[in-house]
C-alpha atoms as a PDB file:
ATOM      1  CA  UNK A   1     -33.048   4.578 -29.149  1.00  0.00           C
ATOM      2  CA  UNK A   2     -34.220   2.723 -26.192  1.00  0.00           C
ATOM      3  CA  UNK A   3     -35.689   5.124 -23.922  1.00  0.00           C
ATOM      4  CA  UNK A   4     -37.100   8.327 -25.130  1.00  0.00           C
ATOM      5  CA  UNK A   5     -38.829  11.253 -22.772  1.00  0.00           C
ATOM      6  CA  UNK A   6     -41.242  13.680 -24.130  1.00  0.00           C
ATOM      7  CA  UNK A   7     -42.497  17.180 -23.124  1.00  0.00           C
ATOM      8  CA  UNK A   8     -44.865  19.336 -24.437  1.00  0.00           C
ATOM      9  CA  UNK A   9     -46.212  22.383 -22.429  1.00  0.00           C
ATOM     10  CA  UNK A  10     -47.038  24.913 -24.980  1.00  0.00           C
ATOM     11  CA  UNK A  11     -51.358  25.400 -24.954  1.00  0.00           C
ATOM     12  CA  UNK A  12     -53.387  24.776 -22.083  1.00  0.00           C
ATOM     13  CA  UNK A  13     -52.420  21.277 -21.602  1.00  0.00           C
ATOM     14  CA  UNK A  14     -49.420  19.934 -20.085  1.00  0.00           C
ATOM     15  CA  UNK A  15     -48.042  16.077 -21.076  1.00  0.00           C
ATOM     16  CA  UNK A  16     -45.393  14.057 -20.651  1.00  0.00           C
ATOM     17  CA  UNK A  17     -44.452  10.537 -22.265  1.00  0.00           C
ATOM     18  CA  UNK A  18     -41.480   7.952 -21.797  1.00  0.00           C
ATOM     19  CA  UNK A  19     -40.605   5.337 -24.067  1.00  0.00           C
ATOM     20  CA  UNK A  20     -39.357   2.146 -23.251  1.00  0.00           C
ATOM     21  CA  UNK A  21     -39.059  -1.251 -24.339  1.00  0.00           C
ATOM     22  CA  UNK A  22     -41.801  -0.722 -26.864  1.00  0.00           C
ATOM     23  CA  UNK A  23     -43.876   1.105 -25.268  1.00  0.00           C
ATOM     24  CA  UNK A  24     -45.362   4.620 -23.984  1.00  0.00           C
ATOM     25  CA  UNK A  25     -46.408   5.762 -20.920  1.00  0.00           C
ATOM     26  CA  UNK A  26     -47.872   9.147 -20.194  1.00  0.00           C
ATOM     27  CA  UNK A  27     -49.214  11.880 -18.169  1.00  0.00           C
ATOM     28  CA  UNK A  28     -51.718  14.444 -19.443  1.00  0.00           C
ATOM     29  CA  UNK A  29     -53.254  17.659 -17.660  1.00  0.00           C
ATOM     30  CA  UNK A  30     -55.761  19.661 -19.099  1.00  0.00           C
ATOM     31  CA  UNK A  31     -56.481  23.279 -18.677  1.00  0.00           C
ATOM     32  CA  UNK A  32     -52.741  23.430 -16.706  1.00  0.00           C
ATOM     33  CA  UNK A  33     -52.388  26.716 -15.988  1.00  0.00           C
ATOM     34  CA  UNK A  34     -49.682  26.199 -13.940  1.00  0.00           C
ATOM     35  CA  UNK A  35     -47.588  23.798 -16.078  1.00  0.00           C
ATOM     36  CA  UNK A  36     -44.376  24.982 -13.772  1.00  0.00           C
ATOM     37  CA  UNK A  37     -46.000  23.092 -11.271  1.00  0.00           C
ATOM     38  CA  UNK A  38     -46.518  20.131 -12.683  1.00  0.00           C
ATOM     39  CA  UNK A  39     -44.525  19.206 -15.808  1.00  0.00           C
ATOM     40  CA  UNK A  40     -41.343  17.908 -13.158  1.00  0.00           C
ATOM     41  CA  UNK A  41     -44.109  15.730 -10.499  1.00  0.00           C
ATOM     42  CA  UNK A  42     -45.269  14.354 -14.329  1.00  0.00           C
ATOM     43  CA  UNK A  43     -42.196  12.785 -15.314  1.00  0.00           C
ATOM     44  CA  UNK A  44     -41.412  11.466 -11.878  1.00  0.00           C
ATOM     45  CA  UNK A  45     -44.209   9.624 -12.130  1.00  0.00           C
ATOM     46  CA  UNK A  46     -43.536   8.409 -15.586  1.00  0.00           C
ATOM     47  CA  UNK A  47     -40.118   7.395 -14.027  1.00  0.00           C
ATOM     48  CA  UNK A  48     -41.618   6.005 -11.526  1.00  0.00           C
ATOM     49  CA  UNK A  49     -43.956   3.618 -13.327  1.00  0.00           C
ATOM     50  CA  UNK A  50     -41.521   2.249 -15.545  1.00  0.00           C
ATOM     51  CA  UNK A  51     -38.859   2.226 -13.038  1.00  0.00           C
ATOM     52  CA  UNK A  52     -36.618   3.729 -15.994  1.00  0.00           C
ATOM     53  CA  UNK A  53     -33.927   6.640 -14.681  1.00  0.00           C
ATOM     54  CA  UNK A  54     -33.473   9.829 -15.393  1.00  0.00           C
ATOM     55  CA  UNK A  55     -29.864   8.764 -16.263  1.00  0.00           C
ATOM     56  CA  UNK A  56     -31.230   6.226 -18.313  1.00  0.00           C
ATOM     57  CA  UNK A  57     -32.737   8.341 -21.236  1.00  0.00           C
ATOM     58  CA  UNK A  58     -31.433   8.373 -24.305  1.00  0.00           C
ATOM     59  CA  UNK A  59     -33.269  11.535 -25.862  1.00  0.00           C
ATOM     60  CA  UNK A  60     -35.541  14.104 -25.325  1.00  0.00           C
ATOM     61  CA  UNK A  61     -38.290  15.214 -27.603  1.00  0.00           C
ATOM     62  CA  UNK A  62     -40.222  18.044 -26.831  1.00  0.00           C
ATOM     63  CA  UNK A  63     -42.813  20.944 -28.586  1.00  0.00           C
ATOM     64  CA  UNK A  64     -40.963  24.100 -29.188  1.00  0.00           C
ATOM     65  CA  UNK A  65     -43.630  26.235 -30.035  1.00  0.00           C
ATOM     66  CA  UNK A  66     -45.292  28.461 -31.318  1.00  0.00           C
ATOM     67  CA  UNK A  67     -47.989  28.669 -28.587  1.00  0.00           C
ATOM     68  CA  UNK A  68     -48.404  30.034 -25.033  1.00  0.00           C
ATOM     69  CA  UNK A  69     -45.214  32.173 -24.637  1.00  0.00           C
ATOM     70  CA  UNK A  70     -45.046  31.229 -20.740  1.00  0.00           C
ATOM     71  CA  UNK A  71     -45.734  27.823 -21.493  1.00  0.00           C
ATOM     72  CA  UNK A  72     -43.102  27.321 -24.905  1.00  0.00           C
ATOM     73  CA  UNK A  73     -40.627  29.256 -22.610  1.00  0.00           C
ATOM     74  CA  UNK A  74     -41.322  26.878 -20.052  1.00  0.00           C
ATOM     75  CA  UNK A  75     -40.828  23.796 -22.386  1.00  0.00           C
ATOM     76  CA  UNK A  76     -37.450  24.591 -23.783  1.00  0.00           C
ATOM     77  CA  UNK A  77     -36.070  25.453 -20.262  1.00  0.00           C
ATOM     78  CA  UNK A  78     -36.533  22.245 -18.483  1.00  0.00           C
ATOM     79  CA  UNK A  79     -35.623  20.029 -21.785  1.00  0.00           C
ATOM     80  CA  UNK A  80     -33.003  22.677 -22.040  1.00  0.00           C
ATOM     81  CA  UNK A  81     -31.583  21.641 -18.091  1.00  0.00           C
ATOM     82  CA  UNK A  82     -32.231  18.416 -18.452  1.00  0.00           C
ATOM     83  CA  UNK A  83     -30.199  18.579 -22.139  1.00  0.00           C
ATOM     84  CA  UNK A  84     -27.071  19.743 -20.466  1.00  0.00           C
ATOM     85  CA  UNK A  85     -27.076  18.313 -17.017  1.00  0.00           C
ATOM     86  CA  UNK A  86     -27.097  14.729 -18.400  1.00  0.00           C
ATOM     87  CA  UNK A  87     -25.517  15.263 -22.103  1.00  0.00           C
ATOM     88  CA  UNK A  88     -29.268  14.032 -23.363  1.00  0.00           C
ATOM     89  CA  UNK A  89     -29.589  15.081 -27.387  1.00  0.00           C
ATOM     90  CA  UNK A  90     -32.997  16.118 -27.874  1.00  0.00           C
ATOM     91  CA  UNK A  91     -35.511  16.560 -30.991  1.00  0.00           C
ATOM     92  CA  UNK A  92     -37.842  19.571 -31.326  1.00  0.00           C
ATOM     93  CA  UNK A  93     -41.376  19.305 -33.480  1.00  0.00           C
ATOM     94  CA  UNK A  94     -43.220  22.453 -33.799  1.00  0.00           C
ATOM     95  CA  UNK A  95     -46.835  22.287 -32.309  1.00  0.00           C
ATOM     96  CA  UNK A  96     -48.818  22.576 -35.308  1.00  0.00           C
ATOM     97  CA  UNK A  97     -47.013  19.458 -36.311  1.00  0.00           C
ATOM     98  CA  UNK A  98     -47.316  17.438 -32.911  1.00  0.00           C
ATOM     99  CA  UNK A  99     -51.310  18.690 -33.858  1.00  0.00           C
ATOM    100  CA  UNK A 100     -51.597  17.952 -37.289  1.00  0.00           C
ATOM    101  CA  UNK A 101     -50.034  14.015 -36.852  1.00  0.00           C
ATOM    102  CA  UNK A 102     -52.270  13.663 -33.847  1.00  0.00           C
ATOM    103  CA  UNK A 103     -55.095  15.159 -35.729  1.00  0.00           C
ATOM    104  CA  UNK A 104     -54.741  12.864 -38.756  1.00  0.00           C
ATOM    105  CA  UNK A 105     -54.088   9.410 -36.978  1.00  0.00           C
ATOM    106  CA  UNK A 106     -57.141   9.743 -34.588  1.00  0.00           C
ATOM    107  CA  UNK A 107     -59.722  11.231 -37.420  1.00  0.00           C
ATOM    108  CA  UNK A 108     -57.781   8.966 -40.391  1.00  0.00           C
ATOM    109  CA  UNK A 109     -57.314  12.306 -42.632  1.00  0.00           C
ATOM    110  CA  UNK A 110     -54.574  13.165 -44.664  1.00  0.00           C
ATOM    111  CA  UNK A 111     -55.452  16.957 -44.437  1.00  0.00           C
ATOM    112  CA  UNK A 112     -55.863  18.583 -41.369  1.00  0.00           C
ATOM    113  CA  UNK A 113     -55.472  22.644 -40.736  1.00  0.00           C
ATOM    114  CA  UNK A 114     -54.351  23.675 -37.955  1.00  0.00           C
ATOM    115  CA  UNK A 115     -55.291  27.233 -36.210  1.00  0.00           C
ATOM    116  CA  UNK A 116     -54.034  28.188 -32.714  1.00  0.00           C
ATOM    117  CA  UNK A 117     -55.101  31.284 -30.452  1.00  0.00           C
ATOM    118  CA  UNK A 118     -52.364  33.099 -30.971  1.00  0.00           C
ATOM    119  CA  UNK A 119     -54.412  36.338 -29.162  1.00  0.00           C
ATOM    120  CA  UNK A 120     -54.040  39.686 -30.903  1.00  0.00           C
ATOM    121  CA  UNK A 121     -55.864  38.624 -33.304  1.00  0.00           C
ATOM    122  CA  UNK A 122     -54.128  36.493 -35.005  1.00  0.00           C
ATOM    123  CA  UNK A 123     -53.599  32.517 -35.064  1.00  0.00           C
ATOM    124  CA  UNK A 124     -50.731  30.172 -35.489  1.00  0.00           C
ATOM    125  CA  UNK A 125     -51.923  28.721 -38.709  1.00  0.00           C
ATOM    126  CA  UNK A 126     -50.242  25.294 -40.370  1.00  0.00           C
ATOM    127  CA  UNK A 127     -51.595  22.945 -42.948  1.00  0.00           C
ATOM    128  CA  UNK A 128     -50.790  19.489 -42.224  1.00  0.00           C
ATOM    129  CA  UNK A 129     -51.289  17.703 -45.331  1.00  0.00           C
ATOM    130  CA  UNK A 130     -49.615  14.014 -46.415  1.00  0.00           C
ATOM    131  CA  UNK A 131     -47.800  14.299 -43.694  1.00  0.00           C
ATOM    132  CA  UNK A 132     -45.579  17.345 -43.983  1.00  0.00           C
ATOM    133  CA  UNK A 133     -46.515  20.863 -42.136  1.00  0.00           C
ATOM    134  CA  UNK A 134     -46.734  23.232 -44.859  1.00  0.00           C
ATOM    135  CA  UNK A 135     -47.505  27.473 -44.351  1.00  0.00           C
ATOM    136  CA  UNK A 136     -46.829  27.884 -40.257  1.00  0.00           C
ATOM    137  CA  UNK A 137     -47.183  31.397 -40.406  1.00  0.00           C
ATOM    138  CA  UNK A 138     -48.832  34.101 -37.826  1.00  0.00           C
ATOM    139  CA  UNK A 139     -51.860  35.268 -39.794  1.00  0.00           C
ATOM    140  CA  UNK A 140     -55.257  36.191 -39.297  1.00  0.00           C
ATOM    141  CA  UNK A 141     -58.432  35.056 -39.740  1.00  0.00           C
ATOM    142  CA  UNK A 142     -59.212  35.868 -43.151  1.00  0.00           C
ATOM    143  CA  UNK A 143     -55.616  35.168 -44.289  1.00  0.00           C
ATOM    144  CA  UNK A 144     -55.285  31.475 -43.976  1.00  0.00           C
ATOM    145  CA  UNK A 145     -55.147  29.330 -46.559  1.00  0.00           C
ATOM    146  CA  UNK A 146     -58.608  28.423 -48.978  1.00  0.00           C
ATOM    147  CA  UNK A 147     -58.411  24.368 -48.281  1.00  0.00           C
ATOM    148  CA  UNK A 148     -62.168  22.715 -48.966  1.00  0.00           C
ATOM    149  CA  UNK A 149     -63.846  20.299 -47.439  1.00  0.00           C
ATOM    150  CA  UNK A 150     -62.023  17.617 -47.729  1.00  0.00           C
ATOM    151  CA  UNK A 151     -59.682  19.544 -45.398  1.00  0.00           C
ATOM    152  CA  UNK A 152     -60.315  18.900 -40.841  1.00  0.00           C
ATOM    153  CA  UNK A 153     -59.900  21.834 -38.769  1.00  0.00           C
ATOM    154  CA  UNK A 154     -58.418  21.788 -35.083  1.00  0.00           C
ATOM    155  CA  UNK A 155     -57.061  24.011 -32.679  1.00  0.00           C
ATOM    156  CA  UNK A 156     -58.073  26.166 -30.133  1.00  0.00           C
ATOM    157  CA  UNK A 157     -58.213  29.141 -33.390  1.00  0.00           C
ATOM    158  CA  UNK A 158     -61.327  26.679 -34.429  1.00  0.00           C
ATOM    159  CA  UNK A 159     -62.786  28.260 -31.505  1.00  0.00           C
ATOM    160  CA  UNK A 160     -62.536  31.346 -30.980  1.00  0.00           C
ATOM    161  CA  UNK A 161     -62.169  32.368 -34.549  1.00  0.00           C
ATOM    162  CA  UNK A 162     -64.838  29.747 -35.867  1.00  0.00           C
ATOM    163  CA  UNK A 163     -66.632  31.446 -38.185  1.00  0.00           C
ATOM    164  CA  UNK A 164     -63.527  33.552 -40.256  1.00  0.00           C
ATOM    165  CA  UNK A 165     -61.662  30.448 -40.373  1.00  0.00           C
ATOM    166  CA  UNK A 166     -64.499  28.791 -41.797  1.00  0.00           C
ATOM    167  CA  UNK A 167     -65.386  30.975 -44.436  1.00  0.00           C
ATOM    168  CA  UNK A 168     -62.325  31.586 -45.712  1.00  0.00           C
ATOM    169  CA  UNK A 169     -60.654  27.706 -45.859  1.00  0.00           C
ATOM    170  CA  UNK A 170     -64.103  26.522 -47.296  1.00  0.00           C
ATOM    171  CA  UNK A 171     -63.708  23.513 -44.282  1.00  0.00           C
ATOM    172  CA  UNK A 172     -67.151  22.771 -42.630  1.00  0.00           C
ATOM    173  CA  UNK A 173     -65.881  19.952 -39.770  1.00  0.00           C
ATOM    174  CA  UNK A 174     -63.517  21.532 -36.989  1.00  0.00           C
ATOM    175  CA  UNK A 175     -62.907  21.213 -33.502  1.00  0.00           C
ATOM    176  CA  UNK A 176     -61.669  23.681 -31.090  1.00  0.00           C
ATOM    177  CA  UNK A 177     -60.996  20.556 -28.334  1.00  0.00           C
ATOM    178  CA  UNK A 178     -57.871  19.094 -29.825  1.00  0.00           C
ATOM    179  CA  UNK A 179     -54.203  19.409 -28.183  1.00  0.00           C
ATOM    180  CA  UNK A 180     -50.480  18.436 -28.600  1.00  0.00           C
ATOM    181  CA  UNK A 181     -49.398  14.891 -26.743  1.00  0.00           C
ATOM    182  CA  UNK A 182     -46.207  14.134 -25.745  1.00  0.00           C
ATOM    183  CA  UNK A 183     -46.759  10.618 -27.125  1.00  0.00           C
ATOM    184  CA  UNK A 184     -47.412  12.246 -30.478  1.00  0.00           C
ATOM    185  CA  UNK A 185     -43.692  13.387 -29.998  1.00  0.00           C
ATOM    186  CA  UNK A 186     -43.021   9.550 -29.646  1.00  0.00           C
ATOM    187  CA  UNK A 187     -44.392   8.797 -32.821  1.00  0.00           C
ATOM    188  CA  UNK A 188     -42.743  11.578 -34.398  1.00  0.00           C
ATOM    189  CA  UNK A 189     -39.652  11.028 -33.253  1.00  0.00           C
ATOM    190  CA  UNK A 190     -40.026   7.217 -34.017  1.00  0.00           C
ATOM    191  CA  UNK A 191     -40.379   7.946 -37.785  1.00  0.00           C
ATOM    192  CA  UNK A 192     -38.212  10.754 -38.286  1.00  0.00           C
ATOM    193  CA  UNK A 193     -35.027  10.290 -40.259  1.00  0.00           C
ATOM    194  CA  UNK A 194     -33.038  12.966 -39.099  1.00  0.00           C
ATOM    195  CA  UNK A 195     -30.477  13.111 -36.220  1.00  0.00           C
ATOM    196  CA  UNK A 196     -30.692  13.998 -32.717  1.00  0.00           C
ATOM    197  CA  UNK A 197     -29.266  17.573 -31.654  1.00  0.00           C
ATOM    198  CA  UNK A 198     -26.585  18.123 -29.931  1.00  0.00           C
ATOM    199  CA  UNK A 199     -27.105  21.632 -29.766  1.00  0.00           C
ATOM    200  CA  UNK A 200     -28.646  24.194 -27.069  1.00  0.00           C
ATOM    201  CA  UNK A 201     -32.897  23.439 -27.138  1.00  0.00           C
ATOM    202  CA  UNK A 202     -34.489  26.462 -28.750  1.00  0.00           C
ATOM    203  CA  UNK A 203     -38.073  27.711 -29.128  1.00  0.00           C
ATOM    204  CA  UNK A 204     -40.080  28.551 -32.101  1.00  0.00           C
ATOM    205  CA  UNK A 205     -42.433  32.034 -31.163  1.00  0.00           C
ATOM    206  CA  UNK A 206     -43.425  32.669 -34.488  1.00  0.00           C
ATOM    207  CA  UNK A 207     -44.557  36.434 -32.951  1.00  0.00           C
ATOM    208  CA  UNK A 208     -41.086  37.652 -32.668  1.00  0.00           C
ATOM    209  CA  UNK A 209     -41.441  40.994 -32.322  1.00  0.00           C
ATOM    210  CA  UNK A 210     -43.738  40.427 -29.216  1.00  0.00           C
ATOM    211  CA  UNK A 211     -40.734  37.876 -27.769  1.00  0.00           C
ATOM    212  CA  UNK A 212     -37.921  39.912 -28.198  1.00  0.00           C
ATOM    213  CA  UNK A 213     -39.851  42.799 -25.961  1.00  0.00           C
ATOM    214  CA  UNK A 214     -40.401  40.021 -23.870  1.00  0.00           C
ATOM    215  CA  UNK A 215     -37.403  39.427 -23.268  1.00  0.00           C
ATOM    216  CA  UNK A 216     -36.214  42.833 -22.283  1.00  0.00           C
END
């Protein structure tokens, strides 16, 4: 693959990446709570730096969720109309994973858990450990996994549900400031052995009985 475009608009942040001859090039908006607004002006200017083409991408990676449902909806739709106006395969990662990699190459940890506000509640819990995403489950505080503290927390659920999380994994060093990057896609993507799909983008909720009201 020579050039590869990434999305990710599933928490509060809103990025974009583009691959080309070797290298990334990205966009990143915290606290976007309009990511409608942004996520298209993002990859023009990615474009527009690199002076690569719309019609010049060879793939699309992007998050598919679980996470905001506005904001996973939102993902799958434009990688979704992007897909099938310019016969683009694309690759989906769920978010705990794009979290978990990220996690692990900036704090050099093999085992990183992974909690995000899920509201309700609940979190969207994952244990990213030797580089596989293990247990993505809904679940609440005090039914996540018992880790140790050999284990990193991160995630938004470090936050807001600080204290369960903590005494039930046993992990004592956690941030709540941590979110996906499309250039974490990259990555992802880059080492991935499996294929490109052909098939129609489609999101993760992970809360599907809340989605399918949704979508009434």
């Amino acid at each position: 693959m020579q050039n590869i475009l990434a999305i990710d608009t599933c928490t509060e942040v809103c990025s974009v990446s583009l691959y080309t001859q070797g290298k990334i090039t990205s966009r990143f908006v915290q606290n976007a709570a309009k990511s409608s607004d942004l996520i298209l002006d993002l990859c023009t200017e990615v474009f527009a730096q690199t002076g690569i083409s719309l019609a010049a991408v060879d793939a699309i990676v992007y998050t598919k969720g679980p996470g905001a449902f506005t904001g996973v909806r939102l993902c799958v739709s434009v990688v979704q109309g992007i897909s099938l106006a310019h016969n683009i395969p694309t690759m989906g990662f769920s978010t705990l994973e794009v979290l978990g990699f990220g996690a692990a190459q900036k704090y050099q940890s093999a085992k990183i858990a992974v909690a995000l506000d899920a509201r309700m509640g609940e979190v969207y819990w994952g244990v990213y450990a030797d580089g596989v995403l293990r247990n993505e489950r809904l679940a609440t505080a005090d039914k996540v996994d018992i880790l140790g503290t050999d284990f990193i927390g991160v995630g938004t659920g470090w936050g807001t549900f600080a204290d369960e999380l903590a005494e039930q994994t046993g992990i004592e060093i956690f941030t709540a400031d941590f979110y996906p990057q499309a250039q974490n896609l990259i990555a992802l993507c880059l080492q991935q052995k499996k294929a490109f799909d052909d098939k129609l983008p489609l999101p993760v909720y992970l809360r599907n009985n809340v989605a399918k009201k949704s979508l009434k």
